[in-house]
Every structure is written in structure tokens, then in C-alpha cells.
Protein backbone atom coordinates (compact mmCIF):
# COMPACT_ATOMS: atom_id res chain seq x y z
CA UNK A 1 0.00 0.00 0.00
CA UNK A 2 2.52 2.52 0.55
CA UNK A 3 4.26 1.86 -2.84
CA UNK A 4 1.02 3.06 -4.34
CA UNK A 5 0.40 5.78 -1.86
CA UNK A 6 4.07 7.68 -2.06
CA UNK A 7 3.51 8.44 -5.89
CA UNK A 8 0.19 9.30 -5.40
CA UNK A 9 1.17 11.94 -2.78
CA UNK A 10 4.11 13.39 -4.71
CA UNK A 11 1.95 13.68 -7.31
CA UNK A 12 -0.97 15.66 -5.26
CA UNK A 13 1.72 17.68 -3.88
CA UNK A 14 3.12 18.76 -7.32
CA UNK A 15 -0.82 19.38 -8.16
CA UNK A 16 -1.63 21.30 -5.14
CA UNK A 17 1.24 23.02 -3.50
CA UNK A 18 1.01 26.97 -3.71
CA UNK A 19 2.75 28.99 -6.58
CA UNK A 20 5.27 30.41 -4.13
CA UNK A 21 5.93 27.57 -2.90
CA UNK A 22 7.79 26.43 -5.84
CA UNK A 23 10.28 29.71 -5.13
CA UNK A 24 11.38 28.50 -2.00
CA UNK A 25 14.72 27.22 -1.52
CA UNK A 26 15.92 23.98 -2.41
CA UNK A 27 13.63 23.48 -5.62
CA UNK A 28 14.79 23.54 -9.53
CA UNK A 29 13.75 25.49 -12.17
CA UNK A 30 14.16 24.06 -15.91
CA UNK A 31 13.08 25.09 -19.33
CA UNK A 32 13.68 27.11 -22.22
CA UNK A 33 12.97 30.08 -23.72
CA UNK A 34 12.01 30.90 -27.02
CA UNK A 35 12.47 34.17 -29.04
CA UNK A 36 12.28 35.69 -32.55
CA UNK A 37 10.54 32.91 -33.79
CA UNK A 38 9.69 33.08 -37.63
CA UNK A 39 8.91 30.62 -40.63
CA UNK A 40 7.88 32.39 -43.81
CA UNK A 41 5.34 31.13 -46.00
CA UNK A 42 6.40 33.08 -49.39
CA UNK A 43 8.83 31.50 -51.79
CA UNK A 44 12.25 32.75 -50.32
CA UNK A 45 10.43 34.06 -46.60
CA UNK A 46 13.22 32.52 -44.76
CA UNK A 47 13.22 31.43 -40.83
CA UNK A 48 14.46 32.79 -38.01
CA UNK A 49 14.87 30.89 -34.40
CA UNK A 50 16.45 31.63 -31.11
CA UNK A 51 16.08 28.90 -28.08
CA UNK A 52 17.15 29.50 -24.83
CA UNK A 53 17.43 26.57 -22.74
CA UNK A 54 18.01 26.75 -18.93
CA UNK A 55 18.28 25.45 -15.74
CA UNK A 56 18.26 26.85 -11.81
CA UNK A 57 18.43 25.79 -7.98
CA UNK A 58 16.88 27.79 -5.39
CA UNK A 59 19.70 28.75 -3.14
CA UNK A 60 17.21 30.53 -1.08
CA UNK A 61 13.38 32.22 -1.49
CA UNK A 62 12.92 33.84 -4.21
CA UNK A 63 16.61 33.49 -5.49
CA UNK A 64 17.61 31.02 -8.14
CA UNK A 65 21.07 30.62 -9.38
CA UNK A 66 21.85 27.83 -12.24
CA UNK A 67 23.50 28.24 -15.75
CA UNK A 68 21.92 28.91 -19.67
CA UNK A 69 22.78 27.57 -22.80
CA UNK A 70 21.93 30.01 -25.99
CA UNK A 71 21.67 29.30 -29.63
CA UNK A 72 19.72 31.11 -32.80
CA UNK A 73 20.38 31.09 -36.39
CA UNK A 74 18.35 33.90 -38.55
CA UNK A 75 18.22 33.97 -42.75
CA UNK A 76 15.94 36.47 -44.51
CA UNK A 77 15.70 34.73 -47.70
CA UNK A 78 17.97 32.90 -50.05
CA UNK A 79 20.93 35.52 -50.97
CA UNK A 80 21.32 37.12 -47.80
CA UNK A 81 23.51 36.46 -44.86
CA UNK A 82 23.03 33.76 -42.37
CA UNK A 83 23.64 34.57 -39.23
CA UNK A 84 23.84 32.62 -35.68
CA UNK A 85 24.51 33.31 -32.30
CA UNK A 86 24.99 31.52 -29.54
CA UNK A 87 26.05 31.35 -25.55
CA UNK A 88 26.55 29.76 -22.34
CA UNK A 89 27.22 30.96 -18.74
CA UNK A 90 25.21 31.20 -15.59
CA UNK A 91 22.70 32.80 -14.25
CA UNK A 92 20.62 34.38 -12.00
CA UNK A 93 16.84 35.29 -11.31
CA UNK A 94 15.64 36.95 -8.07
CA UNK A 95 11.54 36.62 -7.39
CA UNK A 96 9.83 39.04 -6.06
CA UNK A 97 7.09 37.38 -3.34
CA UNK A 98 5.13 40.50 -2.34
CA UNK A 99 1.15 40.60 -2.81
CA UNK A 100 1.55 44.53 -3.83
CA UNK A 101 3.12 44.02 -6.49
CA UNK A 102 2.16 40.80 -8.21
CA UNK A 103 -1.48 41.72 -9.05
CA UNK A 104 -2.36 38.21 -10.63
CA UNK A 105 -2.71 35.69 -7.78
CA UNK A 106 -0.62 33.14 -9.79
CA UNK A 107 2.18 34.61 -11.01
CA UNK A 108 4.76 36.08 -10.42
CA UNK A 109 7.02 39.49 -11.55
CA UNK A 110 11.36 38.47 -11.53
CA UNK A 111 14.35 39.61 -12.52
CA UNK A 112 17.58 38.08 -14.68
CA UNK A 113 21.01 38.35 -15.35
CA UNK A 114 23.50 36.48 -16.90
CA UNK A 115 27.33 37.00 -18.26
CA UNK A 116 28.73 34.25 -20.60
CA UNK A 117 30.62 33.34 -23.47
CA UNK A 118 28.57 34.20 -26.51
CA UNK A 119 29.17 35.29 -29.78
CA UNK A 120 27.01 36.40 -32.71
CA UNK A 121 28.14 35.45 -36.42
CA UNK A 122 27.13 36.76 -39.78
CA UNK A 123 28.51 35.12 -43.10
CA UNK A 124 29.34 36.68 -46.02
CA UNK A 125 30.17 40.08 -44.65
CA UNK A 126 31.11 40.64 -41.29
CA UNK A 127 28.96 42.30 -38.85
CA UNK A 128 30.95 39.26 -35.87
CA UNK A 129 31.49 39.28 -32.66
CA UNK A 130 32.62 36.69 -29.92
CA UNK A 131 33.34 37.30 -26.48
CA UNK A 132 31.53 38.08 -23.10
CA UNK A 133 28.12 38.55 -23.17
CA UNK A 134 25.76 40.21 -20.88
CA UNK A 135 21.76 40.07 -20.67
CA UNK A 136 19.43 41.64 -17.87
CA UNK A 137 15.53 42.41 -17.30
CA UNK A 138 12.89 42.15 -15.72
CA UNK A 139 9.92 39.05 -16.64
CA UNK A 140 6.47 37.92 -15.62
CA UNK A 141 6.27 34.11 -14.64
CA UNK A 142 2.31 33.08 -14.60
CA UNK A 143 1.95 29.63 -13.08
CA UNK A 144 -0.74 27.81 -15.26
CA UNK A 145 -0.61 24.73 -12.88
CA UNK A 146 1.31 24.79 -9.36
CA UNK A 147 4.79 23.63 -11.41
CA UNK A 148 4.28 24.64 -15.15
CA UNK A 149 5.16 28.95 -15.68
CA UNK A 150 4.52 30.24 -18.96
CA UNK A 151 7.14 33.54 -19.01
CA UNK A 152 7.74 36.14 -20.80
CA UNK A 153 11.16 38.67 -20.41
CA UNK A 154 12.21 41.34 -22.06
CA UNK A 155 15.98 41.81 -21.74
CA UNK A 156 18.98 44.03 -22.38
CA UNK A 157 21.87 42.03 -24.29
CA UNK A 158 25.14 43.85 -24.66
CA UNK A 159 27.90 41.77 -25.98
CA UNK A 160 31.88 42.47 -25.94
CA UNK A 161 33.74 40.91 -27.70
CA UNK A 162 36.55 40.31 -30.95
CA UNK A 163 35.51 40.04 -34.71
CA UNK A 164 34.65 43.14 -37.26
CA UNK A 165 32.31 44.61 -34.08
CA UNK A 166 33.87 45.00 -30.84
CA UNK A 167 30.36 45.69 -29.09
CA UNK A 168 27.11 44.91 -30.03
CA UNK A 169 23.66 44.91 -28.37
CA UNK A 170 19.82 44.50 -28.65
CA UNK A 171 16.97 44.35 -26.52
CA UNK A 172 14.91 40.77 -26.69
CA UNK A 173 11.38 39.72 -25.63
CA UNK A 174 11.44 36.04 -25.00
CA UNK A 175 8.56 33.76 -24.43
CA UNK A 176 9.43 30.77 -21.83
CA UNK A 177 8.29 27.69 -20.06
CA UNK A 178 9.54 26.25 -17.25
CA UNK A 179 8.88 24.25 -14.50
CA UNK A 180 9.59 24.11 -10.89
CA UNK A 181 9.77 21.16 -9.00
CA UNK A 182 10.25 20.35 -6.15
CA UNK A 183 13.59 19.73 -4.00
CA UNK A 184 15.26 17.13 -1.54
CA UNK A 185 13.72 18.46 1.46
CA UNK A 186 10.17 19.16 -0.02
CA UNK A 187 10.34 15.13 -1.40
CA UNK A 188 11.68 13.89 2.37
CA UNK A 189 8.87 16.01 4.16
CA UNK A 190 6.45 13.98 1.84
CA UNK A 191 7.76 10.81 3.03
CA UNK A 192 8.15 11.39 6.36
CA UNK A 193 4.29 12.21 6.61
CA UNK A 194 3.72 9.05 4.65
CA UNK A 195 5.09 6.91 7.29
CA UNK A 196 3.56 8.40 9.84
């Protein structure tokens, strides 16, 4: 019986447990991001795609530290330049937990920043640059179950760097998901109250 029981009550906890209570510390954040997403229909449209995956620990409340991974490619049609960008490095999002300012009951208004090794390429032309990159802003994270966020961020991206630019930058709105579970301690608490 408690074989069956134990899944059944992680699972009601991951169902039922309050939005900030998947911003406390010792719980994970992963997902992605997704910006400047384009397919065109015409002949010759071209495509554009930048994905954002990432990954955080709550080190405390409403602070999450963990590391991103970056990658986009962007072609306007045929004959022009293709150009791709990419990064990795950590980073960091503080939530802020205050009834004031979060008007919607589920969600949930944060701030990033990150600093990595990126680098944004263009062929046939120039336009490059490699080196350390930078990105901060503020987001919304609206919790459509207790562990599922759908985000959005709009962020600041300068980049430093070597190649024909030696700085570049460009604000992005990104579109997310992510989820939160839950962390050691949350899991043992579970447990413990099963036996009981």
C-alpha cells in the first residue's frame, strides 16, 4: 500500500502546492525560452529561431542561481547572410514574493542576469562578434498549474567581444516555459508524513 500511496502523494503535492511555494529554496527550475521565432510562408520568406534553454536551484526564497545555454540562427531569404549566435554561462533570477506588487494571484514578476561566453556570427560580410556577453531584465512568470510557468522577459543584451564589431547589443522579448519542482527536502517532508 505505501508503494502506491508515495507516488500518489508526490503527485498531489506537485498538483496542489502553492505557486510560491515552488520559489522557496531547495527546488529547480528548468526550461527554455524561445524568441524571434519566424517561418515564412512566401517563396524565399526565410526562418528565423532563437532557443534558450536553462536550468536553476533555489539557493534561497525567491533566489535562483543555475547556468543557460543560448543558440539562434536567422536567414531572410535565399541571398542574404546567415547569421547565428549563440552562448553559455550562468545565471541568475531573483523573485519578487510580495502581494503589492504581483497583481495576478498566480504569477509572479522576476528579474535576470547572466554573463557568458557568446558570440554572434554573420557570413558573407562581417557584422561578428565573440566574447563576453551580458543580458538583464525584468519578466512575468504566470503559473498555469502549481509547477508549469509560462514567461515572458524582455531583456537588455550587450555583448563584448573580438571580430569586425567589438560591441554589439539588442533588446529581446522572450517567451518561456519552465517548471519548478520540487527539492530534496520538499520530497523527504512527503515521506516522512507518509510513514507516519
Amino acid at each position: 500500500m505505501k508503494k502506491i500511496t508515495l507516488p500518489l502523494a508526490l503527485v498531489c503535492l506537485l498538483l496542489t502546492s502553492a505557486a510560491y511555494a515552488q520559489i522557496q529554496k531547495g527546488n529547480v527550475l528548468v526550461g527554455a525560452d524561445l524568441a524571434n521565432f519566424k517561418i515564412g510562408l512566401e517563396n524565399d520568406a526565410g526562418f528565423s529561431l532563437d532557443l534558450s534553454p536553462k536550468a536553476g536551484w533555489f539557493i534561497k526564497d525567491n533566489l535562483a542561481i543555475g547556468g543557460y545555454v543560448q543558440f539562434g540562427i536567422n536567414k531572410l531569404n535565399k541571398s542574404s547572410p546567415t547569421e547565428t549566435t549563440y552562448g553559455i554561462g550562468p545565471l541568475v533570477r531573483y523573485y519578487v514574493n510580495k502581494e503589492e506588487v504581483n497583481l495576478l494571484k498566480h504569477g509572479r514578476l522576476f528579474g535576470e542576469a547572466n554573463a557568458g561566453i557568446e558570440g554572434r556570427n554573420i557570413s558573407d560580410g562581417g557584422g561578428s562578434t565573440n566574447g563576453l556577453g551580458i543580458g538583464f531584465g525584468p519578466g512575468y512568470a504566470y503559473f498555469i498549474t502549481e509547477n508549469i510557468g509560462l514567461e515572458t522577459l524582455f531583456k537588455w543584451n550587450p555583448l563584448v567581444g573580438f571580430g569586425d564589431d567589438g560591441f554589439q547589443s539588442n533588446f529581446s522579448l522572450h517567451f518561456g516555459l519552465q517548471i519548478y519542482l520540487p527539492g530534496k527536502a520538499t520530497l523527504d517532508k512527503v515521506k516522512s508524513d507518509e510513514t507516519r
